[in-house]
PDB file of N, CA and C in Angstrom:
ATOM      1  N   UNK A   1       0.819  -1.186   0.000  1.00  0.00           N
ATOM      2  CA  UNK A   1       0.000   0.000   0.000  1.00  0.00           C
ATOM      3  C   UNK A   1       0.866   1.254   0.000  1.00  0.00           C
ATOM      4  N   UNK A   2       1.886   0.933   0.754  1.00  0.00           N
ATOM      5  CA  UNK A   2       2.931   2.157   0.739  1.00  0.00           C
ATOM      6  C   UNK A   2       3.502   2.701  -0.385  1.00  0.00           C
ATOM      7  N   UNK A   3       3.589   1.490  -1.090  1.00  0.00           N
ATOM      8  CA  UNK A   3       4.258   1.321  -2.564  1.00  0.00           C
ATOM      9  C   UNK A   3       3.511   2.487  -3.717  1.00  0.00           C
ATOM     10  N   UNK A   4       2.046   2.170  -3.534  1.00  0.00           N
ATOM     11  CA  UNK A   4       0.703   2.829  -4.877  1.00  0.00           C
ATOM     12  C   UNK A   4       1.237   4.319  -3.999  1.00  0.00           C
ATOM     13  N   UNK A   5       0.921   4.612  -2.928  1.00  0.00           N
ATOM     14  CA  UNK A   5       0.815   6.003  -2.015  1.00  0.00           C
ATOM     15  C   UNK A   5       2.015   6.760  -2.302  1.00  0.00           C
ATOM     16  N   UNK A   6       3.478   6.143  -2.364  1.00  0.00           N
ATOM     17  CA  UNK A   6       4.579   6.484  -2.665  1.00  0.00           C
ATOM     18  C   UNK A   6       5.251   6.645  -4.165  1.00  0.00           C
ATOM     19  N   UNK A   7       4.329   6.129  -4.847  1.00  0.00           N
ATOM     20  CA  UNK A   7       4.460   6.516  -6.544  1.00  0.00           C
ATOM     21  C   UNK A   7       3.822   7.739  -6.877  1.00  0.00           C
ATOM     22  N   UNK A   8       2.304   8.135  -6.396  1.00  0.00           N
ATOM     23  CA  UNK A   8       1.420   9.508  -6.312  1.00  0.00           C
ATOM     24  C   UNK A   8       2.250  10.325  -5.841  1.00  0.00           C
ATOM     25  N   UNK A   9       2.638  10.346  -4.381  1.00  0.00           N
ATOM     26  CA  UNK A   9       3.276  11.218  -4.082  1.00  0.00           C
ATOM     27  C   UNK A   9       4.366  11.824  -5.048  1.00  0.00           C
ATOM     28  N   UNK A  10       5.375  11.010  -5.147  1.00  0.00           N
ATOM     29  CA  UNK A  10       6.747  11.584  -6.226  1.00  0.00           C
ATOM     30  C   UNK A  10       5.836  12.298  -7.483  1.00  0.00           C
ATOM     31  N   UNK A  11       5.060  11.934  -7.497  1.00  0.00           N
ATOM     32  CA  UNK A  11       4.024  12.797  -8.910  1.00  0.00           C
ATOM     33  C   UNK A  11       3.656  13.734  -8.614  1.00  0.00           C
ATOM     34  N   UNK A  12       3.199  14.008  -7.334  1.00  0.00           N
ATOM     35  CA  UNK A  12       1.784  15.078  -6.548  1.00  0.00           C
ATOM     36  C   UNK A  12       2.060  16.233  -6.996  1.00  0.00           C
ATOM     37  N   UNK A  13       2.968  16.906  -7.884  1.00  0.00           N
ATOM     38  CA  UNK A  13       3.295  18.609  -8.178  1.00  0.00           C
ATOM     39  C   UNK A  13       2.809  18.218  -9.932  1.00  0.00           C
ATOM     40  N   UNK A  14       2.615  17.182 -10.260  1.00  0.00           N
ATOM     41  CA  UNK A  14       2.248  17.085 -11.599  1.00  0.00           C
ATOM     42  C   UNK A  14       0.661  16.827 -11.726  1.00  0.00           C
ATOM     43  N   UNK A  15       0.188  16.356 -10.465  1.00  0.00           N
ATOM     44  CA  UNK A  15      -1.492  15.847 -10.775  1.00  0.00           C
ATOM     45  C   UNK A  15      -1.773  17.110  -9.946  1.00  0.00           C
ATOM     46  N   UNK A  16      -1.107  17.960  -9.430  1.00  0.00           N
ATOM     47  CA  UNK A  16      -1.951  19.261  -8.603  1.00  0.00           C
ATOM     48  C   UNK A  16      -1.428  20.930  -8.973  1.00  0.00           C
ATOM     49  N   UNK A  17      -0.174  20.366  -9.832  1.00  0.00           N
ATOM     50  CA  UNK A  17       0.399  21.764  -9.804  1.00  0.00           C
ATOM     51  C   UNK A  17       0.872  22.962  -8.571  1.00  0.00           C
ATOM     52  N   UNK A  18       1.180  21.892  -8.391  1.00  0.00           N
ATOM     53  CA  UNK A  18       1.841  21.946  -6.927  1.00  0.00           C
ATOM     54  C   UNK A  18       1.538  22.355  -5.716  1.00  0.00           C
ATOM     55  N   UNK A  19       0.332  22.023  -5.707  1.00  0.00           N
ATOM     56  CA  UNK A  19      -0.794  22.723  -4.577  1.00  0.00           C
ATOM     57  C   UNK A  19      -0.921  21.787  -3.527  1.00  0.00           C
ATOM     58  N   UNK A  20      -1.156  20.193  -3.505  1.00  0.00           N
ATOM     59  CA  UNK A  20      -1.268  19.396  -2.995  1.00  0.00           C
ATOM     60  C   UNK A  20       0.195  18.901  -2.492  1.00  0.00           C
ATOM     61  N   UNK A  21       0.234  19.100  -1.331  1.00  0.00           N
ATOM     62  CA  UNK A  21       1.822  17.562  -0.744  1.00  0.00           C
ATOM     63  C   UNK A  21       0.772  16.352   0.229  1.00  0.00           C
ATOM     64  N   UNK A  22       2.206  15.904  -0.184  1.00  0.00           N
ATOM     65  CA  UNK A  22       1.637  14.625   0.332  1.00  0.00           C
ATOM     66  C   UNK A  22       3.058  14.046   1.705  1.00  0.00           C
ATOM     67  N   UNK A  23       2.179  13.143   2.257  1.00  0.00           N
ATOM     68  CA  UNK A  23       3.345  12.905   3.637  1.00  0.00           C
ATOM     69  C   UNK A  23       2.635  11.237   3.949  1.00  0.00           C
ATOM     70  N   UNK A  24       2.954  10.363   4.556  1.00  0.00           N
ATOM     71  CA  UNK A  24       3.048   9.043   5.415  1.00  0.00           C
ATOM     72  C   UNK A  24       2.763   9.084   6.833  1.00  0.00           C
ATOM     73  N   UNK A  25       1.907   8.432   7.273  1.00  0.00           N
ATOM     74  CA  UNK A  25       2.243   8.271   8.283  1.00  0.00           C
ATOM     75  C   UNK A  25       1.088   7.161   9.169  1.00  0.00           C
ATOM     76  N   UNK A  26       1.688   6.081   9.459  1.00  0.00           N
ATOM     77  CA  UNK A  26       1.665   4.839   9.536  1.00  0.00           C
ATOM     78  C   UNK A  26       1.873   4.408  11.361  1.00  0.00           C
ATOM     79  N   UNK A  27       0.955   3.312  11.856  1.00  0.00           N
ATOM     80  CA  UNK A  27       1.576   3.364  13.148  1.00  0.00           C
ATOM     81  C   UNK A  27       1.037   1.704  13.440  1.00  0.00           C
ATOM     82  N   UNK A  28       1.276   0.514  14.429  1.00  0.00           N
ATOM     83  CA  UNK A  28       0.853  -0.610  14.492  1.00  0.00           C
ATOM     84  C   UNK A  28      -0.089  -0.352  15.335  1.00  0.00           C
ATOM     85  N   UNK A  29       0.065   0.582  15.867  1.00  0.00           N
ATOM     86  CA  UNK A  29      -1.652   0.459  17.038  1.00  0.00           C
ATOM     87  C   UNK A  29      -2.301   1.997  16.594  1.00  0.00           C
ATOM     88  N   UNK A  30      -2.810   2.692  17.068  1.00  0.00           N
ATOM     89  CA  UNK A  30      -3.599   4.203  16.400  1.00  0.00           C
ATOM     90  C   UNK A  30      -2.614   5.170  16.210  1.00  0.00           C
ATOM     91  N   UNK A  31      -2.620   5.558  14.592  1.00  0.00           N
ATOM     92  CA  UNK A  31      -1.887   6.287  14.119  1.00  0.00           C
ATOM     93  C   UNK A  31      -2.047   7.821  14.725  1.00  0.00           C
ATOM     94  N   UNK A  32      -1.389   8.305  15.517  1.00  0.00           N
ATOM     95  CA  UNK A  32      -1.209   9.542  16.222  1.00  0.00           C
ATOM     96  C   UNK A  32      -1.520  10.399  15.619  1.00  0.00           C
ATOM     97  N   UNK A  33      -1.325  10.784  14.175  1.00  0.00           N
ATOM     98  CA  UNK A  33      -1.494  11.592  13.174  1.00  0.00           C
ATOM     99  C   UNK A  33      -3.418  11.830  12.672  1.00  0.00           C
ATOM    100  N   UNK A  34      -3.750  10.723  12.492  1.00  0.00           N
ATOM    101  CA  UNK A  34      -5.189  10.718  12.351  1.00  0.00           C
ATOM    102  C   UNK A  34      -6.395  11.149  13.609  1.00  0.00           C
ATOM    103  N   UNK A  35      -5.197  10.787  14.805  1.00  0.00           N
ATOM    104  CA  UNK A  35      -6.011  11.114  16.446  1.00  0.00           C
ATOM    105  C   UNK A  35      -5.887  12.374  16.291  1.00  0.00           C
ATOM    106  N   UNK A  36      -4.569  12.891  15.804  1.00  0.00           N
ATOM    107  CA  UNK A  36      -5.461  14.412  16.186  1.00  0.00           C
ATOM    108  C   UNK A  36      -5.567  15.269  15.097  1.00  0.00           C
ATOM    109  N   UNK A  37      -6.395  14.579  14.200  1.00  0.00           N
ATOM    110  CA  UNK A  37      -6.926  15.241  13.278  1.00  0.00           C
ATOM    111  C   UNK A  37      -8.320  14.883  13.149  1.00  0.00           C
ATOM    112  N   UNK A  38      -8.714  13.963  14.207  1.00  0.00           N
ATOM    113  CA  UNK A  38     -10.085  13.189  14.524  1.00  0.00           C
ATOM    114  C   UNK A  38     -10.645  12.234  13.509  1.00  0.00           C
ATOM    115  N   UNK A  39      -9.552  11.954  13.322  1.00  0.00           N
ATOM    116  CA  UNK A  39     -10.024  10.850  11.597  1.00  0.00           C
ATOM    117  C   UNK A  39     -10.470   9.235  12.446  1.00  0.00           C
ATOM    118  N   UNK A  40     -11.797   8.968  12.823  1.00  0.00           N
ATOM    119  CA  UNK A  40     -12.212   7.744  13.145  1.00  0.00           C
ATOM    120  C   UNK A  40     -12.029   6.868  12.151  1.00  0.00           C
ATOM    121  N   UNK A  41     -11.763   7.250  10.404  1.00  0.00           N
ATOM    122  CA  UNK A  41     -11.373   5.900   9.738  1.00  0.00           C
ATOM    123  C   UNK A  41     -10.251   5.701   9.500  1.00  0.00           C
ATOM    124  N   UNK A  42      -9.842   4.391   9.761  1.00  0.00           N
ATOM    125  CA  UNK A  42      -8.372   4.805   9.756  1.00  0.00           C
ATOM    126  C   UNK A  42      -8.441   3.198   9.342  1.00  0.00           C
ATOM    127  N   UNK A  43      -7.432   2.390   8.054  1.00  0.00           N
ATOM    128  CA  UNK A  43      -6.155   3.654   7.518  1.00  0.00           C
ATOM    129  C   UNK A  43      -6.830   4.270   6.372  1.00  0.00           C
ATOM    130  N   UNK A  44      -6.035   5.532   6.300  1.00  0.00           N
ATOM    131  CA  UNK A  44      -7.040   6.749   4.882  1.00  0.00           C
ATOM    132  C   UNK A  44      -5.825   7.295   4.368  1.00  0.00           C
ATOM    133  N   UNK A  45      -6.310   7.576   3.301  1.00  0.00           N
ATOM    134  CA  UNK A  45      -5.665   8.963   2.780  1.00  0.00           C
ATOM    135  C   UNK A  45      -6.559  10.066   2.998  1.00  0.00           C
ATOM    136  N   UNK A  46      -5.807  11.186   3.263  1.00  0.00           N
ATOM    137  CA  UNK A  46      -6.720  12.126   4.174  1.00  0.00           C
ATOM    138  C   UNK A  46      -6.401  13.202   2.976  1.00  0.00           C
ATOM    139  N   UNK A  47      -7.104  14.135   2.473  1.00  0.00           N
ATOM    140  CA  UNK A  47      -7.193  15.565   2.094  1.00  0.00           C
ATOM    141  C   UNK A  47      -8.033  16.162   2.919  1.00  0.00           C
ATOM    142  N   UNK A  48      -6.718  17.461   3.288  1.00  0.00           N
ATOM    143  CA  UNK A  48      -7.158  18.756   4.000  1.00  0.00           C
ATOM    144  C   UNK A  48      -7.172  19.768   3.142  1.00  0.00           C
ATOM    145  N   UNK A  49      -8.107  20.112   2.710  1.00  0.00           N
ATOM    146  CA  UNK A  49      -8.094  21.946   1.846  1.00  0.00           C
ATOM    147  C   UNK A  49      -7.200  22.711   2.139  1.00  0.00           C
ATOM    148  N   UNK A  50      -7.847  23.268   3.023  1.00  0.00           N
ATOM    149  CA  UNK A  50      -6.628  24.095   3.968  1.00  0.00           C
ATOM    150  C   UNK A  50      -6.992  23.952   5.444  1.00  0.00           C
ATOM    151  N   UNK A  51      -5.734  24.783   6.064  1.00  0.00           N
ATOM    152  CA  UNK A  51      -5.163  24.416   7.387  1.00  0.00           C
ATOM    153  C   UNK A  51      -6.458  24.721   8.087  1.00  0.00           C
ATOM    154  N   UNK A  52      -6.604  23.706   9.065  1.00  0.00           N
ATOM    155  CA  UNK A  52      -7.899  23.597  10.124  1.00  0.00           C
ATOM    156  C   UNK A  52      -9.158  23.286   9.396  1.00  0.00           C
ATOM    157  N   UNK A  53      -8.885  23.264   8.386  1.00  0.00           N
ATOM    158  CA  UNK A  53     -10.005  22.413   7.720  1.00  0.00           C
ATOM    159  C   UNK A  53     -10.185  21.012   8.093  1.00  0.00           C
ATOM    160  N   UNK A  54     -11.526  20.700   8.265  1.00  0.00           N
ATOM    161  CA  UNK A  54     -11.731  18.646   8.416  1.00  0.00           C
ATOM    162  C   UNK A  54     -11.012  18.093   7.599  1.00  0.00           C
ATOM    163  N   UNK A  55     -10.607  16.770   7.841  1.00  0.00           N
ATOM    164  CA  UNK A  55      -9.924  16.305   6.908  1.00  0.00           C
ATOM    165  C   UNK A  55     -11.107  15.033   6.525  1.00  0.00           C
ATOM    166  N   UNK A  56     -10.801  14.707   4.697  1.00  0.00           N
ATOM    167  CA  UNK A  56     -11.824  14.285   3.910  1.00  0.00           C
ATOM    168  C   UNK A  56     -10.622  12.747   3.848  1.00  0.00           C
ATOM    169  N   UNK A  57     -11.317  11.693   4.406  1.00  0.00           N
ATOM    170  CA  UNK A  57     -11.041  10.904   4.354  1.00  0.00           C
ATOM    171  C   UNK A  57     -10.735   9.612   3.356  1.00  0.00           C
ATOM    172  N   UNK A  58     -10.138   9.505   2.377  1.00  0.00           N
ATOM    173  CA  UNK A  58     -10.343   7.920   1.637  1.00  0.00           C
ATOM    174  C   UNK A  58      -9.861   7.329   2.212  1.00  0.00           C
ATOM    175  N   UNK A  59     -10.756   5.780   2.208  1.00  0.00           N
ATOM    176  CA  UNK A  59     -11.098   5.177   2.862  1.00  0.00           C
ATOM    177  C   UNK A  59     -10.059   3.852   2.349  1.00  0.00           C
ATOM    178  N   UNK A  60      -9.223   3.288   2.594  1.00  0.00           N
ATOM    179  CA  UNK A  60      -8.138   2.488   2.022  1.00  0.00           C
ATOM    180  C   UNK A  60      -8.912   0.973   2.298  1.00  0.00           C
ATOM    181  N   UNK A  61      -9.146   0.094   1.426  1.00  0.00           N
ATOM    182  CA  UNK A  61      -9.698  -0.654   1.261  1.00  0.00           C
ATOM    183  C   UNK A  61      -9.079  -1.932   1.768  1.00  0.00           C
ATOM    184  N   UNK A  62      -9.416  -2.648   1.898  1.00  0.00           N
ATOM    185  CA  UNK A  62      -8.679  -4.189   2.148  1.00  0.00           C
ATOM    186  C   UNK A  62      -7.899  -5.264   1.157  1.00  0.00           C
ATOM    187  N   UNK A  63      -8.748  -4.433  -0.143  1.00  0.00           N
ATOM    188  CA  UNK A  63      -8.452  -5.915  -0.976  1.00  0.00           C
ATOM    189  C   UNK A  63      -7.238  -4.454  -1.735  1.00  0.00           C
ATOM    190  N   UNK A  64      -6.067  -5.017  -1.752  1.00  0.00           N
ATOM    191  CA  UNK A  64      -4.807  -4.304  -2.042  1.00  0.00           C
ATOM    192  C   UNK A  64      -5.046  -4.046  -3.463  1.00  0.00           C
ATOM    193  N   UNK A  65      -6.062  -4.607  -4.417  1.00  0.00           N
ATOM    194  CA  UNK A  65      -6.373  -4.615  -5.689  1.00  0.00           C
ATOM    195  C   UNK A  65      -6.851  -2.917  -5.949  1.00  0.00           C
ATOM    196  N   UNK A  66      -7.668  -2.930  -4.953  1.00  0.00           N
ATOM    197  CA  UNK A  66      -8.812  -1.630  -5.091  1.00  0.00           C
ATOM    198  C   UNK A  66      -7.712  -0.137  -4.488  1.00  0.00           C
ATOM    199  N   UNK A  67      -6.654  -0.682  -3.897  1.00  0.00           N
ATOM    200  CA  UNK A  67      -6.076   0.696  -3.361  1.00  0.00           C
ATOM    201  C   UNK A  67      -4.709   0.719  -4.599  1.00  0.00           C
ATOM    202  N   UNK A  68      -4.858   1.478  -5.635  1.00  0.00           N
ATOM    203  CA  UNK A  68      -3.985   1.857  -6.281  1.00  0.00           C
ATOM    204  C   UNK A  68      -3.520   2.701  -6.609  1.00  0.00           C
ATOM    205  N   UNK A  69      -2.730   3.246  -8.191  1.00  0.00           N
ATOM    206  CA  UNK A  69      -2.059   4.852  -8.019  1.00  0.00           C
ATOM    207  C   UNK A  69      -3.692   6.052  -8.582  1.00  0.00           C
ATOM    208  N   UNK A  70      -4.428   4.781  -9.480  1.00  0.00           N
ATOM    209  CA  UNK A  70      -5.631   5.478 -10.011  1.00  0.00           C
ATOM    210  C   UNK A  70      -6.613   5.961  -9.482  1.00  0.00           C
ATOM    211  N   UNK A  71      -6.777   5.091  -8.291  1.00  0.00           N
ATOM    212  CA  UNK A  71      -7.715   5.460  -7.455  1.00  0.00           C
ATOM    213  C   UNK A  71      -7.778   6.232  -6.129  1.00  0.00           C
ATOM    214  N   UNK A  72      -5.952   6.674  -6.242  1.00  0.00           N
ATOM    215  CA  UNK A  72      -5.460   7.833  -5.451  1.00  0.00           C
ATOM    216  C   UNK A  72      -5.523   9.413  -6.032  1.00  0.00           C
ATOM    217  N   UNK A  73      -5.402   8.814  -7.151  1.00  0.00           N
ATOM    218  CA  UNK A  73      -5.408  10.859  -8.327  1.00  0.00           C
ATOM    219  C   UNK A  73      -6.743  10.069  -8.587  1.00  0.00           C
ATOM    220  N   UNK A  74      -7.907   9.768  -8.117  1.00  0.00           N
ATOM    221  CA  UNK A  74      -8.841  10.384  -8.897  1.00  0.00           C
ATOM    222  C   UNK A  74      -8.995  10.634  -7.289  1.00  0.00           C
ATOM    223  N   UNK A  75      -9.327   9.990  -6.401  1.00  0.00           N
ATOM    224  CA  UNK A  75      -9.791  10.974  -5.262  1.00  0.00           C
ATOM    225  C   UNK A  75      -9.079  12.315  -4.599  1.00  0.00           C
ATOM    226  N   UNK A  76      -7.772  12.683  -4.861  1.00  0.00           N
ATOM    227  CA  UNK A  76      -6.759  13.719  -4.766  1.00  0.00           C
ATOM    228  C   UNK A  76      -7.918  14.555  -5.921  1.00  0.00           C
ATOM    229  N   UNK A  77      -7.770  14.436  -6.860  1.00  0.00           N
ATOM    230  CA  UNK A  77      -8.274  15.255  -8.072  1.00  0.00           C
ATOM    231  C   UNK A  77      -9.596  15.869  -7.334  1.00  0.00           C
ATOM    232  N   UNK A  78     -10.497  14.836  -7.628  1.00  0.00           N
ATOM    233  CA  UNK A  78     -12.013  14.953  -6.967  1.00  0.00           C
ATOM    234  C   UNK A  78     -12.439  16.087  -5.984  1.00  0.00           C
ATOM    235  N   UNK A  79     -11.094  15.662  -4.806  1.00  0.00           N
ATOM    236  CA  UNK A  79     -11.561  16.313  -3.910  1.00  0.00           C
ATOM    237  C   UNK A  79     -10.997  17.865  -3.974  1.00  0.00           C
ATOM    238  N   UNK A  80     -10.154  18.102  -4.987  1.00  0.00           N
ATOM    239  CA  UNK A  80      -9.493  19.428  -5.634  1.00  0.00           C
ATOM    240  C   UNK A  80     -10.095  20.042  -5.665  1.00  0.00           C
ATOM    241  N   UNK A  81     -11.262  19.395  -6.709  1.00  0.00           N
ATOM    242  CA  UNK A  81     -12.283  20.099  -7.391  1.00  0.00           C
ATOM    243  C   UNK A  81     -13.400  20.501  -6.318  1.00  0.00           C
ATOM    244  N   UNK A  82     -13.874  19.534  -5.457  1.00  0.00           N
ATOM    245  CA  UNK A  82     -14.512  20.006  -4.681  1.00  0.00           C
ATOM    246  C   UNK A  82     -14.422  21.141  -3.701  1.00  0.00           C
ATOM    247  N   UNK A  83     -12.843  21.194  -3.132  1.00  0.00           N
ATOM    248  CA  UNK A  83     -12.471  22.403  -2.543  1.00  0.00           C
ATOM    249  C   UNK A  83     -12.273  24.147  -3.225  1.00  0.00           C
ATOM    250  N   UNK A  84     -12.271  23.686  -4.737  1.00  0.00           N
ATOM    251  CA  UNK A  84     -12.252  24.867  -5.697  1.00  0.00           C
ATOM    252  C   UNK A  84     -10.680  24.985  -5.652  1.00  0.00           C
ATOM    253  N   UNK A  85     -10.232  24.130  -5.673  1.00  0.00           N
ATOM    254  CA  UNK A  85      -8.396  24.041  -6.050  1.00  0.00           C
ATOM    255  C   UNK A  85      -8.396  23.752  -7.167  1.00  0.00           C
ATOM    256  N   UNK A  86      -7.791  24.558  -8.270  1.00  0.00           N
ATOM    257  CA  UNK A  86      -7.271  24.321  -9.398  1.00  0.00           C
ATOM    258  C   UNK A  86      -5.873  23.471  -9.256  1.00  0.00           C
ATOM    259  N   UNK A  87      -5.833  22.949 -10.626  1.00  0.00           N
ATOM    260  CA  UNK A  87      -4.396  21.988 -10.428  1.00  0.00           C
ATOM    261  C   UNK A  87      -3.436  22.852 -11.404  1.00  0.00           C
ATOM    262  N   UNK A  88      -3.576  23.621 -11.829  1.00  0.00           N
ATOM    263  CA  UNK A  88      -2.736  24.829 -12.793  1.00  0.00           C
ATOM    264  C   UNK A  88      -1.757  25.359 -12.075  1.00  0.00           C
ATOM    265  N   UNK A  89      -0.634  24.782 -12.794  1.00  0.00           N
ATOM    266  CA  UNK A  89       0.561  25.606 -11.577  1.00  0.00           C
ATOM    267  C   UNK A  89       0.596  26.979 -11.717  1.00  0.00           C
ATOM    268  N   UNK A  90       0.052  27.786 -12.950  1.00  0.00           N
ATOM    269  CA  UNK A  90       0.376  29.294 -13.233  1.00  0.00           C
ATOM    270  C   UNK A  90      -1.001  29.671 -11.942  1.00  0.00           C
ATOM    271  N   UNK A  91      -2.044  28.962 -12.035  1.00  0.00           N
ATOM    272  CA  UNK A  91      -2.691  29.554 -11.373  1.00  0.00           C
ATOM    273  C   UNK A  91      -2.363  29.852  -9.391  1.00  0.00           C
ATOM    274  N   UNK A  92      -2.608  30.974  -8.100  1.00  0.00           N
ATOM    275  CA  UNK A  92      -2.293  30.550  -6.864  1.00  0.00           C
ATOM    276  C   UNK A  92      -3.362  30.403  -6.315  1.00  0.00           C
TER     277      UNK A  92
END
């Protein structure tokens, strides 16, 4: 899973225009990172709009089939759009 998450990332200035970063963060018992960001699903990929904004959860699936690089840029994308983030690097 780290693997699909860690290919997007090295991309993330090309699918957002450099608006979106991306970061890891992984734990064997409750990921500290999601506690205090109040993320009850866990494990996710999380988009935050901006700072102190909720964070919008995807929901990382079980079957390792369904969590890939495609189905990371389309929900990164998605939720772009939903926040009114352009992915245009000329654009700020």
């Amino acid at each position: 899973m780290f693997t699909a998450f860690a290919e997007v990332a090295e991309d993330m200035d090309a699918y957002t225009g450099g608006k979106v970063k991306a970061a890891w963060s992984a734990s064997y018992g409750a990921d500290p990172v999601a506690q205090a960001l109040g993320v009850k699903t866990a494990p996710a990929v999380l988009f935050i709009p901006t700072k102190g904004a909720t964070p919008v959860p995807m929901t990382i699936s079980r079957s390792r089939a369904d969590f890939n690089e495609g189905a990371i840029i389309d929900f990164v994308t998605h939720q772009m759009k939903e926040a009114g983030i352009s992915g245009s690097k000329d654009e700020v």
